[in-house]
N, C-alpha and C. Protein backbone atom coordinates (compact mmCIF):
# COMPACT_ATOMS: atom_id res chain seq x y z
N UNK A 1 -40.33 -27.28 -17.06
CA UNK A 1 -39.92 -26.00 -16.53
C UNK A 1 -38.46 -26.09 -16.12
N UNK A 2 -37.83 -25.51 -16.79
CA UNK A 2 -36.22 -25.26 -16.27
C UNK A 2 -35.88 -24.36 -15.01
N UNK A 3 -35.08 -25.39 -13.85
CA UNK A 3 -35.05 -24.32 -12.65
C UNK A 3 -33.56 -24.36 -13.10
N UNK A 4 -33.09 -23.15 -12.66
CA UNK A 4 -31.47 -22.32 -12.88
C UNK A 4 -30.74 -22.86 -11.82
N UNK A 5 -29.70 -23.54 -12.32
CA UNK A 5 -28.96 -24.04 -11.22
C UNK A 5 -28.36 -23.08 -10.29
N UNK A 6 -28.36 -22.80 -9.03
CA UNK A 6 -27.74 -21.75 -8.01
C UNK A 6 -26.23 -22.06 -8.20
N UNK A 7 -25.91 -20.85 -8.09
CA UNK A 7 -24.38 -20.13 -8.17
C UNK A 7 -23.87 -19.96 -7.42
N UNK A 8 -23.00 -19.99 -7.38
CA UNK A 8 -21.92 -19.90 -5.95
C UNK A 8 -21.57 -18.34 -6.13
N UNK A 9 -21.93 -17.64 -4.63
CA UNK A 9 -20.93 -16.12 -4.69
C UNK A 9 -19.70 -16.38 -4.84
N UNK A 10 -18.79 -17.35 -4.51
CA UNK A 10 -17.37 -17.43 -4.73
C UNK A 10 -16.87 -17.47 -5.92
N UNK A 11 -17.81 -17.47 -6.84
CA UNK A 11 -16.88 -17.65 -8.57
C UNK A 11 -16.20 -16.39 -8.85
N UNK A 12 -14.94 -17.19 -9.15
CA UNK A 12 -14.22 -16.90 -9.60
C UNK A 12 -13.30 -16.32 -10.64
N UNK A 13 -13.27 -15.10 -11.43
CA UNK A 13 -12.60 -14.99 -12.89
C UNK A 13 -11.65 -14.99 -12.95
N UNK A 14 -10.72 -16.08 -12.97
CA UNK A 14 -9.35 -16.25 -13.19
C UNK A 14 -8.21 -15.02 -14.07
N UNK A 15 -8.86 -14.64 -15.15
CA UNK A 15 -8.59 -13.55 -15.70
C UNK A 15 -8.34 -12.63 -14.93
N UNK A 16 -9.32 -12.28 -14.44
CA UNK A 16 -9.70 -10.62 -13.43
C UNK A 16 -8.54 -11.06 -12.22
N UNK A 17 -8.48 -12.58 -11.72
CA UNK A 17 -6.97 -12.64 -10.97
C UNK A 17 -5.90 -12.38 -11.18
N UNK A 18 -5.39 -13.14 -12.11
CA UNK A 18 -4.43 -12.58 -12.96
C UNK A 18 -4.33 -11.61 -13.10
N UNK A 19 -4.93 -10.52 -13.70
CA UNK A 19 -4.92 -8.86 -14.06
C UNK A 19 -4.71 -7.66 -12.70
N UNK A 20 -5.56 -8.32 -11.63
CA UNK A 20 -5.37 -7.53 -9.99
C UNK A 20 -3.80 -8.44 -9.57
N UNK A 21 -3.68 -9.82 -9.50
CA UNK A 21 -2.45 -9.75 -9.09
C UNK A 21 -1.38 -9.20 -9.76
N UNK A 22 -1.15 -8.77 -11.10
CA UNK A 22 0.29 -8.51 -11.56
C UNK A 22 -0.13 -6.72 -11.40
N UNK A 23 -1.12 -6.42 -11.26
CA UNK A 23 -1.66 -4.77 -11.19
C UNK A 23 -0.78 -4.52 -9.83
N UNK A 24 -0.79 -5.44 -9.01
CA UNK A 24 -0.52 -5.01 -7.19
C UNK A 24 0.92 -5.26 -7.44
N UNK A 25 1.29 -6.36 -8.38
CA UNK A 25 2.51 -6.40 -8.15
C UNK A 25 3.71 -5.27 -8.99
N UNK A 26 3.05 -4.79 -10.22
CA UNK A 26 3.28 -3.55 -10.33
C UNK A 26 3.43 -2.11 -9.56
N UNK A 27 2.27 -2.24 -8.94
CA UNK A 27 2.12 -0.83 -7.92
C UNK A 27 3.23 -1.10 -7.10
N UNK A 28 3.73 -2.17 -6.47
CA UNK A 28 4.80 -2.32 -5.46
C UNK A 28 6.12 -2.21 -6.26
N UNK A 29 6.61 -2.87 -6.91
CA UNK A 29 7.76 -2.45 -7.64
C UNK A 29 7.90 -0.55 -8.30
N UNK A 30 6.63 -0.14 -8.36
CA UNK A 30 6.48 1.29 -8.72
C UNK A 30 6.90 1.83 -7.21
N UNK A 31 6.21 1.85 -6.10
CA UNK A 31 6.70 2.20 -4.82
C UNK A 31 7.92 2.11 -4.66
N UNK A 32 8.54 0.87 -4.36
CA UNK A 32 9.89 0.64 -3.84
C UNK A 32 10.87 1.16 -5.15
N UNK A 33 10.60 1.17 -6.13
CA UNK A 33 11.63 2.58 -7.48
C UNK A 33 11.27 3.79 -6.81
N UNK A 34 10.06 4.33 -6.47
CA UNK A 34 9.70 5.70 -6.10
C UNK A 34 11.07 5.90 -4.68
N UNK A 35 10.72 4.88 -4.45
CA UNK A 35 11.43 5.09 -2.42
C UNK A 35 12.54 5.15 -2.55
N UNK A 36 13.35 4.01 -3.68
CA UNK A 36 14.87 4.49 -4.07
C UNK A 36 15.04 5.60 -4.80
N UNK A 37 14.57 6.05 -5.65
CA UNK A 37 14.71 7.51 -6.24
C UNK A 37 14.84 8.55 -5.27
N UNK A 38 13.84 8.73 -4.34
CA UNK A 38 13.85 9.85 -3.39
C UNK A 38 15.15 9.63 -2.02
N UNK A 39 15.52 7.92 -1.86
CA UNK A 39 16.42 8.26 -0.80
C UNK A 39 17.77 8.63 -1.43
N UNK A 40 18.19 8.66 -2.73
CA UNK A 40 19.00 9.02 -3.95
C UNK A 40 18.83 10.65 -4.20
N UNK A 41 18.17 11.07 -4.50
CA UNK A 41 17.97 12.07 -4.55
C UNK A 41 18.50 13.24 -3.33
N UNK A 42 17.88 12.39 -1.98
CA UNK A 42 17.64 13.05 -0.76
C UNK A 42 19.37 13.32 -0.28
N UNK A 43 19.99 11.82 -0.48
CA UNK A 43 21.38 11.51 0.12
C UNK A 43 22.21 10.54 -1.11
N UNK A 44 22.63 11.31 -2.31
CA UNK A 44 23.12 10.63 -4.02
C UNK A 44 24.78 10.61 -3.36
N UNK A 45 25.29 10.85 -2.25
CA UNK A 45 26.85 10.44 -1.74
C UNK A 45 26.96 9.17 -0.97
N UNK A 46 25.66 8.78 -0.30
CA UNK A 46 25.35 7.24 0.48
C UNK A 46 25.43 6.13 -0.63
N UNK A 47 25.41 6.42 -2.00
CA UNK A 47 25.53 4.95 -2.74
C UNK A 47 26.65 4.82 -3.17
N UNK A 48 27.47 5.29 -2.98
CA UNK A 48 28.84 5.63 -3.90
C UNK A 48 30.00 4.93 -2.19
N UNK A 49 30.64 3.68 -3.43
CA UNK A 49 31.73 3.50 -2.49
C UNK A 49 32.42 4.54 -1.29
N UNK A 50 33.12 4.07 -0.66
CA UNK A 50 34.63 4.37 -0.43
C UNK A 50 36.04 4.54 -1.32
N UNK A 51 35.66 3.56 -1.82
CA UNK A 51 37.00 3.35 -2.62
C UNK A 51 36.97 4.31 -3.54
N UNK A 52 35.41 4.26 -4.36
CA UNK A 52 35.02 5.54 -5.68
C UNK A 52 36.30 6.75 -5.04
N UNK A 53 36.40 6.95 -4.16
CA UNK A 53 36.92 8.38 -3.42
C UNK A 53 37.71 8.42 -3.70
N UNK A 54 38.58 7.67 -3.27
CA UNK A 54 39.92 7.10 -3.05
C UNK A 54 40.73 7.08 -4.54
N UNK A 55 39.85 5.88 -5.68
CA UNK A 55 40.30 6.42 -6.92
C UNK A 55 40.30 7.89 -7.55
N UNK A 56 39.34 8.59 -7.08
CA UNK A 56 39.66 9.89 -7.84
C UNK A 56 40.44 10.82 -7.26
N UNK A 57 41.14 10.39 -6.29
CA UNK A 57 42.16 11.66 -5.94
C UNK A 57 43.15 11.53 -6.56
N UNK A 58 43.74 13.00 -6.78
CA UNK A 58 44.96 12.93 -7.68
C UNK A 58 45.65 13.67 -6.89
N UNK A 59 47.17 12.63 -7.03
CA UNK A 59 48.73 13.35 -6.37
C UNK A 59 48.82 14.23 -6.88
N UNK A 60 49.22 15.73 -6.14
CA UNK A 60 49.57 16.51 -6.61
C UNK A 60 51.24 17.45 -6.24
């Protein structure tokens, strides 16, 4: 009579790790693009030098 060797709840699918960790690490790089887009959007004169300024004025 064959008894079934008991299993551990902890197993593991290395695969399915792999696939949830680069999934999460996607969703976060998607966030923090979302968060720069909107503080760009919100305030697009806060990324832009000083100097940018400075070069485009023209003597008149």
């Amino acid at each position: 009579m064959d008894i079934p060797l008991p299993t551990s709840r902890l197993d593991v699918d290395v695969d399915l790790g792999f696939a949830l960790f680069f999934l999460v690490l996607l969703c976060l790089f998607l966030l923090v693009t979302v968060v720069r887009c909107v503080q760009m959007v919100l305030d697009p004169y806060s990324s832009i030098s000083a100097s940018t300024y400075q070069e485009e004025q023209v003597e008149g």
